[in-house]
Structures are given as C-alpha cells and as structure tokens.
N, C-alpha and C. Protein backbone atom coordinates (compact mmCIF):
# COMPACT_ATOMS: atom_id res chain seq x y z
N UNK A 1 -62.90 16.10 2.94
CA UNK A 1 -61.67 16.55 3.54
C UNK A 1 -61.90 17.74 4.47
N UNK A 2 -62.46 18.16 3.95
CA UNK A 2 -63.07 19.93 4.73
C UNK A 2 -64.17 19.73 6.08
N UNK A 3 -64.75 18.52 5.73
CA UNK A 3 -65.79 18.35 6.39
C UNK A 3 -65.62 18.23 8.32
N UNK A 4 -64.33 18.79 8.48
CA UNK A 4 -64.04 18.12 10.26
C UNK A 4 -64.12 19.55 10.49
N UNK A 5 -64.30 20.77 9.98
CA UNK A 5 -64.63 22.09 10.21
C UNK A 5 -66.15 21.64 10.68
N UNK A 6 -66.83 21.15 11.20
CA UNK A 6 -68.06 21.27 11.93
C UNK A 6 -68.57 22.31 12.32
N UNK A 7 -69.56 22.01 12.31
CA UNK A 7 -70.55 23.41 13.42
C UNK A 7 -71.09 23.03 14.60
N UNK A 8 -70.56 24.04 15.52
CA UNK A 8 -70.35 24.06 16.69
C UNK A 8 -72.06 24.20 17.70
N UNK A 9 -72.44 25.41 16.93
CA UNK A 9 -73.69 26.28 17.67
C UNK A 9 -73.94 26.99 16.46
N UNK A 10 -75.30 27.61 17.08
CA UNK A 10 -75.81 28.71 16.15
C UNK A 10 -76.02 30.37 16.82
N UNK A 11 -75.51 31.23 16.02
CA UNK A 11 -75.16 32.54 17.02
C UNK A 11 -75.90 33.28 15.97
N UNK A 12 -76.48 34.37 16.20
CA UNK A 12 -77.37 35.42 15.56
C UNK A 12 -77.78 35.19 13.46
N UNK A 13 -78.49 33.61 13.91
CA UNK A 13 -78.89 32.73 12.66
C UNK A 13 -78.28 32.27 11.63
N UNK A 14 -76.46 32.71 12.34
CA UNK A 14 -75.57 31.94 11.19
C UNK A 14 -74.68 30.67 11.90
N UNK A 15 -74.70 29.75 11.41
CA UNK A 15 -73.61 28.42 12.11
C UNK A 15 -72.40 29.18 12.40
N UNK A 16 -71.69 28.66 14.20
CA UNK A 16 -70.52 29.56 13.95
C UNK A 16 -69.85 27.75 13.80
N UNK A 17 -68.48 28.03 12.84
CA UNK A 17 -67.99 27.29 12.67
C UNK A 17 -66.98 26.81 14.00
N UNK A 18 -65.95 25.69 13.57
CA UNK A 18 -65.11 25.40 14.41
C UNK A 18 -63.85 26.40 14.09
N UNK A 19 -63.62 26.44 13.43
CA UNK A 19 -63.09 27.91 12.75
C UNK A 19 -62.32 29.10 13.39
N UNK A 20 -64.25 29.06 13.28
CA UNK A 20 -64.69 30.73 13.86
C UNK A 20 -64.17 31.11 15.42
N UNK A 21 -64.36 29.92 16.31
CA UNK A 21 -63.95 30.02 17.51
C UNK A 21 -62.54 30.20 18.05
N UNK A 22 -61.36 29.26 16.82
CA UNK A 22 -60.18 29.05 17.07
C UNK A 22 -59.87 30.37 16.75
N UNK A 23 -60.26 31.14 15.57
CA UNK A 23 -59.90 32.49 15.13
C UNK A 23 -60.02 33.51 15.67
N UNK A 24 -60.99 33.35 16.66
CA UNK A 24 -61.62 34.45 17.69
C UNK A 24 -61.02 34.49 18.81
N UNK A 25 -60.16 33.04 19.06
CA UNK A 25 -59.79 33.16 20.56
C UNK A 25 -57.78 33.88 20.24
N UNK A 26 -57.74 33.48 18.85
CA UNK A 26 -56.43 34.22 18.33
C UNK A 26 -56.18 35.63 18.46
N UNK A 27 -57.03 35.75 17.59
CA UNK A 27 -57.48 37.70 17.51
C UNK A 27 -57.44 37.95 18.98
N UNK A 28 -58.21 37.27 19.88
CA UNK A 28 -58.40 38.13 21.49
C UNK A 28 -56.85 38.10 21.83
N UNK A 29 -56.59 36.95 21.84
CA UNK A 29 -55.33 36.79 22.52
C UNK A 29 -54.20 37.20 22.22
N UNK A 30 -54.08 37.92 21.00
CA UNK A 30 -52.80 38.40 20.73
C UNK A 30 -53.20 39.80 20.72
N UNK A 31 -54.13 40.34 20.79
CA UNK A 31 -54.51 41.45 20.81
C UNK A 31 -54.66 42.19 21.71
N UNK A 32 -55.07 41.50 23.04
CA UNK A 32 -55.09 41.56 24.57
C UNK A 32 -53.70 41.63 24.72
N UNK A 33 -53.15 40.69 24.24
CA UNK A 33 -51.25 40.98 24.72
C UNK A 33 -50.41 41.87 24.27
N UNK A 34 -51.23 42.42 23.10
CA UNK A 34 -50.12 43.43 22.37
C UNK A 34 -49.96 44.81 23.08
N UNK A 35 -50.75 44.82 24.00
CA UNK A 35 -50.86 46.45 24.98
C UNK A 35 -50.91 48.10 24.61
N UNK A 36 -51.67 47.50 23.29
CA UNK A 36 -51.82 48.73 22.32
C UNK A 36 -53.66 49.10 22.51
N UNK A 37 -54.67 47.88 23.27
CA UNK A 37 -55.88 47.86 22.89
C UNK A 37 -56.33 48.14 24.43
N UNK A 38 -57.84 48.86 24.39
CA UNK A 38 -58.31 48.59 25.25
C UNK A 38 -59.95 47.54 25.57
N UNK A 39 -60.47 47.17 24.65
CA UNK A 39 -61.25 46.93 24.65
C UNK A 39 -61.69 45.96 23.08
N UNK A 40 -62.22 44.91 23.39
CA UNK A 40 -62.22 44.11 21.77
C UNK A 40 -63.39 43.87 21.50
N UNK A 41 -64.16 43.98 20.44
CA UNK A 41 -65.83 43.59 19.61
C UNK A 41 -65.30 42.76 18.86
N UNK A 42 -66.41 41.55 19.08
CA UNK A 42 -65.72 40.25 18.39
C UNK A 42 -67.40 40.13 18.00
N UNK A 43 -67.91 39.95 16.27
CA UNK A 43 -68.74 39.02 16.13
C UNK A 43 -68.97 37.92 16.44
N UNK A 44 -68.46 37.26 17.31
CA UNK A 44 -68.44 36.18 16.99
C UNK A 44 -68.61 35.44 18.69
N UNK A 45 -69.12 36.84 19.62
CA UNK A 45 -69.43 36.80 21.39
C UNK A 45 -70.28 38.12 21.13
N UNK A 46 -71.28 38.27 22.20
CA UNK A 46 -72.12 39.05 22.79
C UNK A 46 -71.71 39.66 23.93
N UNK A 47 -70.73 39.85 23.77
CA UNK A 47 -70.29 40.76 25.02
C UNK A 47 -68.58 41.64 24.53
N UNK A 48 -68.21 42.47 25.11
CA UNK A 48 -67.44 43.21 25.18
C UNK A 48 -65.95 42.50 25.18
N UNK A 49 -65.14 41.91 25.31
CA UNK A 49 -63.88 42.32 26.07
C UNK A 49 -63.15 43.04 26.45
N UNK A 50 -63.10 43.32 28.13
CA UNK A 50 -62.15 44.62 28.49
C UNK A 50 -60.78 43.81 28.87
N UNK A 51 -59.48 44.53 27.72
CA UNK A 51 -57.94 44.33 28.62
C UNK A 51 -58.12 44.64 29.79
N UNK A 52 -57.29 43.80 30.39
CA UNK A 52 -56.36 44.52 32.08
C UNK A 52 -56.05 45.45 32.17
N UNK A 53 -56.36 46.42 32.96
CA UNK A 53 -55.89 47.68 33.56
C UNK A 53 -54.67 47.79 32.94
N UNK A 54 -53.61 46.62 33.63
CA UNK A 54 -51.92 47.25 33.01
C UNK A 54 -51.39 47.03 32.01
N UNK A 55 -52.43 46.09 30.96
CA UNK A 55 -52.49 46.12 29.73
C UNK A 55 -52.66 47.05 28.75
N UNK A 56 -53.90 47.98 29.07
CA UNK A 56 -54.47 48.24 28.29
C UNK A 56 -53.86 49.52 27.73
N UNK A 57 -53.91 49.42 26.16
CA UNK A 57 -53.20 50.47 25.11
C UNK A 57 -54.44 51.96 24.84
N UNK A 58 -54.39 52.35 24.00
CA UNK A 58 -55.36 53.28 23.31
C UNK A 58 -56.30 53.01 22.33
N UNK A 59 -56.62 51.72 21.77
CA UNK A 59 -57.40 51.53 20.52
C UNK A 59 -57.82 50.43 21.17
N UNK A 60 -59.75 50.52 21.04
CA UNK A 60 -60.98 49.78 20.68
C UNK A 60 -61.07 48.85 19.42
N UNK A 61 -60.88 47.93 19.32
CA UNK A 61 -60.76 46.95 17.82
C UNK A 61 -62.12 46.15 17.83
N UNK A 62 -62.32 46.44 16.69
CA UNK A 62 -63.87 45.28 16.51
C UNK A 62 -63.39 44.81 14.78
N UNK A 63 -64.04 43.47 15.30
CA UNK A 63 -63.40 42.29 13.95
C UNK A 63 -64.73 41.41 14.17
N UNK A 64 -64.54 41.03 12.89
CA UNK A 64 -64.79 39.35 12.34
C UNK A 64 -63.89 38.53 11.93
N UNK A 65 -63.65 37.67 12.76
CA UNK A 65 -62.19 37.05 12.58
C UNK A 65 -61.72 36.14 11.67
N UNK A 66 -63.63 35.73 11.26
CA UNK A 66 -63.39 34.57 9.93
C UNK A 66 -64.68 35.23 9.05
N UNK A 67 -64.60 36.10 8.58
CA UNK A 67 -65.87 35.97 7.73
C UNK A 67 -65.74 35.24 6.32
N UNK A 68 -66.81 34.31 6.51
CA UNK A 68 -67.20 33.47 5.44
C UNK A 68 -66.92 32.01 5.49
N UNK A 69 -66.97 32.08 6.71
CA UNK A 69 -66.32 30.65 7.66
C UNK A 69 -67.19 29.34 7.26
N UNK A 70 -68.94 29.72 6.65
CA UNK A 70 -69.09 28.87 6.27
C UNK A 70 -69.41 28.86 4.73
N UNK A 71 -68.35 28.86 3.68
CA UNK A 71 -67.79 28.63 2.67
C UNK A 71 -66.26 27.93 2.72
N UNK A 72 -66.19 27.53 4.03
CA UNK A 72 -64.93 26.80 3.95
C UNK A 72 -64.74 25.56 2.88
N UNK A 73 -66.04 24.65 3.21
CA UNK A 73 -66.56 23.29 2.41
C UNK A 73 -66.34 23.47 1.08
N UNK A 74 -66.43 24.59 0.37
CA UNK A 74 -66.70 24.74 -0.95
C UNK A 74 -65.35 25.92 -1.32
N UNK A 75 -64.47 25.69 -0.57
CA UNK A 75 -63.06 26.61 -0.78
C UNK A 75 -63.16 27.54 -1.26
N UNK A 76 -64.39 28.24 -0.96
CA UNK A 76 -65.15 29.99 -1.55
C UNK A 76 -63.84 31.12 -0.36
N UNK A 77 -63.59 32.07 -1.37
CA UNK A 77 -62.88 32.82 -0.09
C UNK A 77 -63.18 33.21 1.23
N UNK A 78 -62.34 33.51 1.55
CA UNK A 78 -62.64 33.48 3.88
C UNK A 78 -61.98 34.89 4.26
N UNK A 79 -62.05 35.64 4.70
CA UNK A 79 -60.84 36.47 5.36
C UNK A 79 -61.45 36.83 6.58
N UNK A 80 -60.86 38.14 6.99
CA UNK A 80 -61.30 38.93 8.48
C UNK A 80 -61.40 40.15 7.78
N UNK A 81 -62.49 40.77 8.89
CA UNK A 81 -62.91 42.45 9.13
C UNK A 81 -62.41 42.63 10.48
N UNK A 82 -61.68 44.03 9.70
CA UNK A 82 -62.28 44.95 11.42
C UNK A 82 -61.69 46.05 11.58
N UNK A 83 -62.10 46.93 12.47
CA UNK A 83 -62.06 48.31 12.50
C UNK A 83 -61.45 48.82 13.73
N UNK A 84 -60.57 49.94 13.83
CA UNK A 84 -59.63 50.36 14.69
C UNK A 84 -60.00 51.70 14.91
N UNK A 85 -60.13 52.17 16.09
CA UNK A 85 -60.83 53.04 16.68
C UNK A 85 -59.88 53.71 17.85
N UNK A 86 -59.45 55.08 18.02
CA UNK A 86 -58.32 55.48 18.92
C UNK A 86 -59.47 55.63 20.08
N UNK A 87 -59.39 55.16 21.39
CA UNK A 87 -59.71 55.66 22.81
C UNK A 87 -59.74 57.21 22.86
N UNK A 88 -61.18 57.64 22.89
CA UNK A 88 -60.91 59.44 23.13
C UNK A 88 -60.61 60.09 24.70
N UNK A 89 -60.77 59.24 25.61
CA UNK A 89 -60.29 59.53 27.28
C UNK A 89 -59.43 58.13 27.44
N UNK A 90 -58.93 58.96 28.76
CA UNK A 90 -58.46 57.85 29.95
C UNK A 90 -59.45 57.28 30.88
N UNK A 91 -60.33 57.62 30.57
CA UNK A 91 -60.89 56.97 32.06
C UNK A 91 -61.48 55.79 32.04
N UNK A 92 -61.85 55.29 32.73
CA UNK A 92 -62.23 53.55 33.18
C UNK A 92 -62.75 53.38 32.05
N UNK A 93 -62.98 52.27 31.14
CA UNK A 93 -63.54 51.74 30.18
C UNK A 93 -64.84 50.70 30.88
C-alpha cells in the first residue's frame, strides 16, 4: 500500500523520497508567500532560497520537511525540523 512513495534520487547518501519533494516544495511555497522570511535552508536542495525583494520578511528558516521519510513503508514516525532565525540587517541577502 505504502509502496507508490518511491524513490526518486539519491541526495547526500540518503534516498530522497517522493515525499520528501512534495513536502519541500510546500514548506518553500507557503513560506516564500507568507512575507515574514527572507531566505529558506531546505535539506532536502543544495542551495539557498532567496524570497523576492517585495516579499521578503525578517526570518531565515531552515527545515527538514520530512524527516524520516524513509520509514514511511514501515509506518515508523515522520515529522519536520527546523529552525527560525531573526535577519540581523537590512541589507541585500
């Protein structure tokens, strides 16, 4: 039943799930819209995300959006990390 959670790729020697991606593109996207953030750390990409200029709020957020994504199969618990960080300047990110 569990088994259509597939694996996608392999990212810093752990399978990222199918999951992992849908959860990651959630977190960005509501997070990017909420106009509270400037900048997002996602385990789950190698790179940064910077909000839009006329977006962007005061807090740096870094998450794991599914950790334990692959214990889904075996209905072992799943949740998210992550850490909230206030912007100490204004200037360009």
């Amino acid at each position: 039943m569990f088994s259509n959670f597939s694996t996608l790729c392999l990212f810093q020697g752990e399978e990222q799930q199918k999951l992992d991606v849908i959860a990651n593109r959630l977190f960005i996207d509501y997070l990017r819209n909420s106009f509270t953030t400037c900048l997002l750390v996602s385990e789950e990409m190698d790179t940064v995300v910077e909000v839009e200029a006329e977006q962007q709020g005061s807090f740096v957020v870094c998450f794991d959006p599914l950790d334990g994504s692959n214990n889904i199969d075996c209905l072992a618990s799943i949740g998210s990390i992550f850490a909230i960080y206030r912007r100490r300047s204004r200037k360009e990110v």
